[in-house]
N, C-alpha and C. Protein backbone atom coordinates (compact mmCIF):
# COMPACT_ATOMS: atom_id res chain seq x y z
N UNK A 1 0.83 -1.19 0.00
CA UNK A 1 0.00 0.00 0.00
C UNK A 1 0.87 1.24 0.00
N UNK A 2 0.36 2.63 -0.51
CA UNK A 2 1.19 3.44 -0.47
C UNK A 2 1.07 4.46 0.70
N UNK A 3 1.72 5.04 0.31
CA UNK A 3 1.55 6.02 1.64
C UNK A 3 1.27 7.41 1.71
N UNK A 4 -0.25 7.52 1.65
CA UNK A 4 -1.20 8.54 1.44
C UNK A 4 -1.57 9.04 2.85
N UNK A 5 -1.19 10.52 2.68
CA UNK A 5 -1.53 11.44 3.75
C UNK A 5 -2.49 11.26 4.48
N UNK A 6 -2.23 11.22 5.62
CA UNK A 6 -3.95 11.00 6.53
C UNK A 6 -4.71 12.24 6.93
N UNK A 7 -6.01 12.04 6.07
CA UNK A 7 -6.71 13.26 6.20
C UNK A 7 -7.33 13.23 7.46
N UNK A 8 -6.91 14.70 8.00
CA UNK A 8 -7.36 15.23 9.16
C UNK A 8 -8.77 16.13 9.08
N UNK A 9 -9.05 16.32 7.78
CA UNK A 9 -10.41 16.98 8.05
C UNK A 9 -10.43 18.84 8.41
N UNK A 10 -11.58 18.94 8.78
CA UNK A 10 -11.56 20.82 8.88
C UNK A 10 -10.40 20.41 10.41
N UNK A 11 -10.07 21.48 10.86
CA UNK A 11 -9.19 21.72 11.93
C UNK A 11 -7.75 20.58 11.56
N UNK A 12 -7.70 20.57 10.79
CA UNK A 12 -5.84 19.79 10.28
C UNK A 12 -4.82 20.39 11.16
N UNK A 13 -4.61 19.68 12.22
CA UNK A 13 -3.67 20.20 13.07
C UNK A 13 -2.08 20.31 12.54
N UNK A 14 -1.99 19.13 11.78
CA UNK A 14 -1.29 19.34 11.00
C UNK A 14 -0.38 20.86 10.30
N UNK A 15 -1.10 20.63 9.37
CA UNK A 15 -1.50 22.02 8.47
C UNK A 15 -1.13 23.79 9.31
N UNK A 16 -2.32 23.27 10.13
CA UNK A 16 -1.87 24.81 11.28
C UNK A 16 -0.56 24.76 11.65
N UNK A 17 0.48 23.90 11.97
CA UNK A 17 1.20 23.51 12.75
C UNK A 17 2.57 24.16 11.55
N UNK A 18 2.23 23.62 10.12
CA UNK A 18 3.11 23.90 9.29
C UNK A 18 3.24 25.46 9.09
N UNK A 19 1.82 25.68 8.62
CA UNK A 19 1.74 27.19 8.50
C UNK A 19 2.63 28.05 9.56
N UNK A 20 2.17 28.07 10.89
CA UNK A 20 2.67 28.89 11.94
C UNK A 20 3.97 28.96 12.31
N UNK A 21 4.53 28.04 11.65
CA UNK A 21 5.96 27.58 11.67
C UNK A 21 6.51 28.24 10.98
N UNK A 22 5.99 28.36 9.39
CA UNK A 22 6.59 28.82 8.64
C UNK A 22 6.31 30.73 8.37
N UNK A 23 5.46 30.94 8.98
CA UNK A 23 5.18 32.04 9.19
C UNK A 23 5.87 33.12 10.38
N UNK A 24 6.55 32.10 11.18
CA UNK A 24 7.05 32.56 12.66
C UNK A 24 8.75 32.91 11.93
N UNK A 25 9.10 31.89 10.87
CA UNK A 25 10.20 31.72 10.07
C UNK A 25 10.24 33.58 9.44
N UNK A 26 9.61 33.37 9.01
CA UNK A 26 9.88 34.42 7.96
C UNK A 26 9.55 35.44 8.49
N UNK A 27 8.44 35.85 9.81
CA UNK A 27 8.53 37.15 10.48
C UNK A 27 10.19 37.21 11.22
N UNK A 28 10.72 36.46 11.38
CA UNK A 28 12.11 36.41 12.57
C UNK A 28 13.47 36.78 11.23
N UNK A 29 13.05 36.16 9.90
CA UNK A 29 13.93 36.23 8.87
C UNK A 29 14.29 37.78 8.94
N UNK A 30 15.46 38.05 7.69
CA UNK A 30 15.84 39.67 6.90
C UNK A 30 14.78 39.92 6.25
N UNK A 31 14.34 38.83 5.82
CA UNK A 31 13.36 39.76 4.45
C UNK A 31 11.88 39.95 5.20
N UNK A 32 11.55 39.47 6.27
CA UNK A 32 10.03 39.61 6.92
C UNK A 32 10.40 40.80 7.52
N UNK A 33 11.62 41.28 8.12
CA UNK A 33 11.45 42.26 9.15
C UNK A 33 11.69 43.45 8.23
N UNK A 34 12.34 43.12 6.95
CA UNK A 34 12.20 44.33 6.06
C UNK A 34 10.72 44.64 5.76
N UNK A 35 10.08 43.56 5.15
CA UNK A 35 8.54 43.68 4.54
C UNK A 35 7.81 44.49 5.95
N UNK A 36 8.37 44.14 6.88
CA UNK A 36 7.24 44.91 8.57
C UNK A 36 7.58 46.21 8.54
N UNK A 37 9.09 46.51 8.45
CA UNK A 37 8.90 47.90 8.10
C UNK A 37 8.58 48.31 7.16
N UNK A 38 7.76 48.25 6.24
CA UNK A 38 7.51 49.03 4.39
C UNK A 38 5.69 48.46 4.67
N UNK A 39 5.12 47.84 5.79
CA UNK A 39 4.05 47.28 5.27
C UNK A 39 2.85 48.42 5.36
N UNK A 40 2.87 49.59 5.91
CA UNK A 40 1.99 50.42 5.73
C UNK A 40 2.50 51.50 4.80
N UNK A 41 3.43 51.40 3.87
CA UNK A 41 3.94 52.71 2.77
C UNK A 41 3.19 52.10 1.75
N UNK A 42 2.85 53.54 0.79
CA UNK A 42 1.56 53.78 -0.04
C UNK A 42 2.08 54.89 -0.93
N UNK A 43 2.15 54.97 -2.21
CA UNK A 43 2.41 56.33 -2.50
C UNK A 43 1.25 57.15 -2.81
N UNK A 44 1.28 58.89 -2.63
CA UNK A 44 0.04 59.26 -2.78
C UNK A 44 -1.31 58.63 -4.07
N UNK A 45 -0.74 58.44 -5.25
CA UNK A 45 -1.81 57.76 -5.78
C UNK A 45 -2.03 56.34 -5.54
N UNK A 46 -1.61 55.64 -4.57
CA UNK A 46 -1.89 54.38 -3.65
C UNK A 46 -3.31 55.11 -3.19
N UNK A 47 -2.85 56.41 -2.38
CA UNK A 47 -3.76 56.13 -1.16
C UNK A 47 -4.87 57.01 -1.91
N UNK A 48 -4.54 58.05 -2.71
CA UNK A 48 -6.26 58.15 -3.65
C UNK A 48 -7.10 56.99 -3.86
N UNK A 49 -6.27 56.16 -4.48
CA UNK A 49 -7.63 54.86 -5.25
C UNK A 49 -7.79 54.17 -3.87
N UNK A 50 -7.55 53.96 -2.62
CA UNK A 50 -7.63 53.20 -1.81
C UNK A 50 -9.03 53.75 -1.23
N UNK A 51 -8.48 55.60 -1.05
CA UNK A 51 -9.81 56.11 -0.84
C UNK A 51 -11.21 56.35 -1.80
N UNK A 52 -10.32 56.16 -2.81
CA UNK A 52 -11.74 56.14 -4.00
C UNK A 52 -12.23 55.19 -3.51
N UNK A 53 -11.71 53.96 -3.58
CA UNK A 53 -12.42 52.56 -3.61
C UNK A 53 -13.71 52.67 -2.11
N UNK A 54 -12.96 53.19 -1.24
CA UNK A 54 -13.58 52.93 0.16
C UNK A 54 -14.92 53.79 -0.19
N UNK A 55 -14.45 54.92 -0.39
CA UNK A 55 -15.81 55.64 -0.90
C UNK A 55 -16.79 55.16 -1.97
N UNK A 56 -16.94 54.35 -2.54
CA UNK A 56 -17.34 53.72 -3.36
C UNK A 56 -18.04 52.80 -3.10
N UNK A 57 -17.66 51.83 -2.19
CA UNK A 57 -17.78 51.06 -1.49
C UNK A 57 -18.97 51.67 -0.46
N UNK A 58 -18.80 52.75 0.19
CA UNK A 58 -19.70 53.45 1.42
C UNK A 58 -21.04 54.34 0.71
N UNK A 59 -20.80 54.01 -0.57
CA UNK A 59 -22.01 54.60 -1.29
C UNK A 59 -22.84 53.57 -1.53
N UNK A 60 -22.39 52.79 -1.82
CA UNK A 60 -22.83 51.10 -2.30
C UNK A 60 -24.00 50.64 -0.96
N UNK A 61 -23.03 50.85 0.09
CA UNK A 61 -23.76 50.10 1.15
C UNK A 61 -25.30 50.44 1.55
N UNK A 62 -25.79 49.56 1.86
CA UNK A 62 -27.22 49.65 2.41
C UNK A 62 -27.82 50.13 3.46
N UNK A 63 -26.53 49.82 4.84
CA UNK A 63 -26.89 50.43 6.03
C UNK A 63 -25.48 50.56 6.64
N UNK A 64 -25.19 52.08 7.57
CA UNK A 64 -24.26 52.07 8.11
C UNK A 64 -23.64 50.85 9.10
N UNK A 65 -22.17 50.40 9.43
CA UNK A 65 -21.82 49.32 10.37
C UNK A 65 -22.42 49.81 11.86
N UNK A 66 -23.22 48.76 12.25
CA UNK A 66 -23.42 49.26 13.85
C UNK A 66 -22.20 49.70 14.97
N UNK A 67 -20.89 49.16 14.47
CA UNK A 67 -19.95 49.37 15.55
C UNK A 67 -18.91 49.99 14.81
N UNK A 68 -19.50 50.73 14.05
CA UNK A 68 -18.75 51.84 13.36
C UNK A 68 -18.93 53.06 14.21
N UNK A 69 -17.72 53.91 14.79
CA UNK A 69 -17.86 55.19 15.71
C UNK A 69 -18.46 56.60 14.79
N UNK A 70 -19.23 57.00 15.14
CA UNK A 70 -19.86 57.73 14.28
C UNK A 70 -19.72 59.46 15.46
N UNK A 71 -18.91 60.28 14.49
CA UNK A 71 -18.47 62.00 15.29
C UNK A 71 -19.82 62.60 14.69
N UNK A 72 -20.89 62.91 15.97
CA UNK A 72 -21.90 63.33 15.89
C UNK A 72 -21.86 64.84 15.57
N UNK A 73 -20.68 65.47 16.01
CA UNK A 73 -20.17 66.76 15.72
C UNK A 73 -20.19 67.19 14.47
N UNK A 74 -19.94 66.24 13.56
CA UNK A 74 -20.17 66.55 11.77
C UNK A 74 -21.12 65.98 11.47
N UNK A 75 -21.43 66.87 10.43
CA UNK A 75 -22.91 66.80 9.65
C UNK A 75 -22.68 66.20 8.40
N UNK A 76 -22.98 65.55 7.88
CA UNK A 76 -22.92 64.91 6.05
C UNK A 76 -23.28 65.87 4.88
């Protein structure tokens, strides 16, 4: 018989086990701790279409998020 992976199903402990590993790898690596510092840079036409999009998006919607903080101080 050969030797076929034993499926673990939803929750593959497995799987999690690899991931987090390899993810713990590469945050501790050169190149993760470079990517952590650069991960919120945007250049200004980044952050236009980011805000286009959002706005776009907030027109779209149907009903405001309930646990969205809403500054009663401004008016629409």
């Amino acid at each position: 018989m050969g030797t076929t992976p034993r499926n673990e199903g939803e929750g593959n402990k497995t799987a999690d086990r690899n991931y987090r590993e390899a993810t713990r790898n590469f945050v501790q690596s050169e190149r993760g701790q470079e990517e952590i510092q650069h991960a919120g840079d945007v250049s200004s036409e980044e952050e236009q279409e980011i805000r286009s999009a959002e706005n776009k998006a907030k027109e779209r919607a149907k009903e405001h998020d309930p646990q969205e903080i809403r500054d009663s101080s401004k008016s629409s």
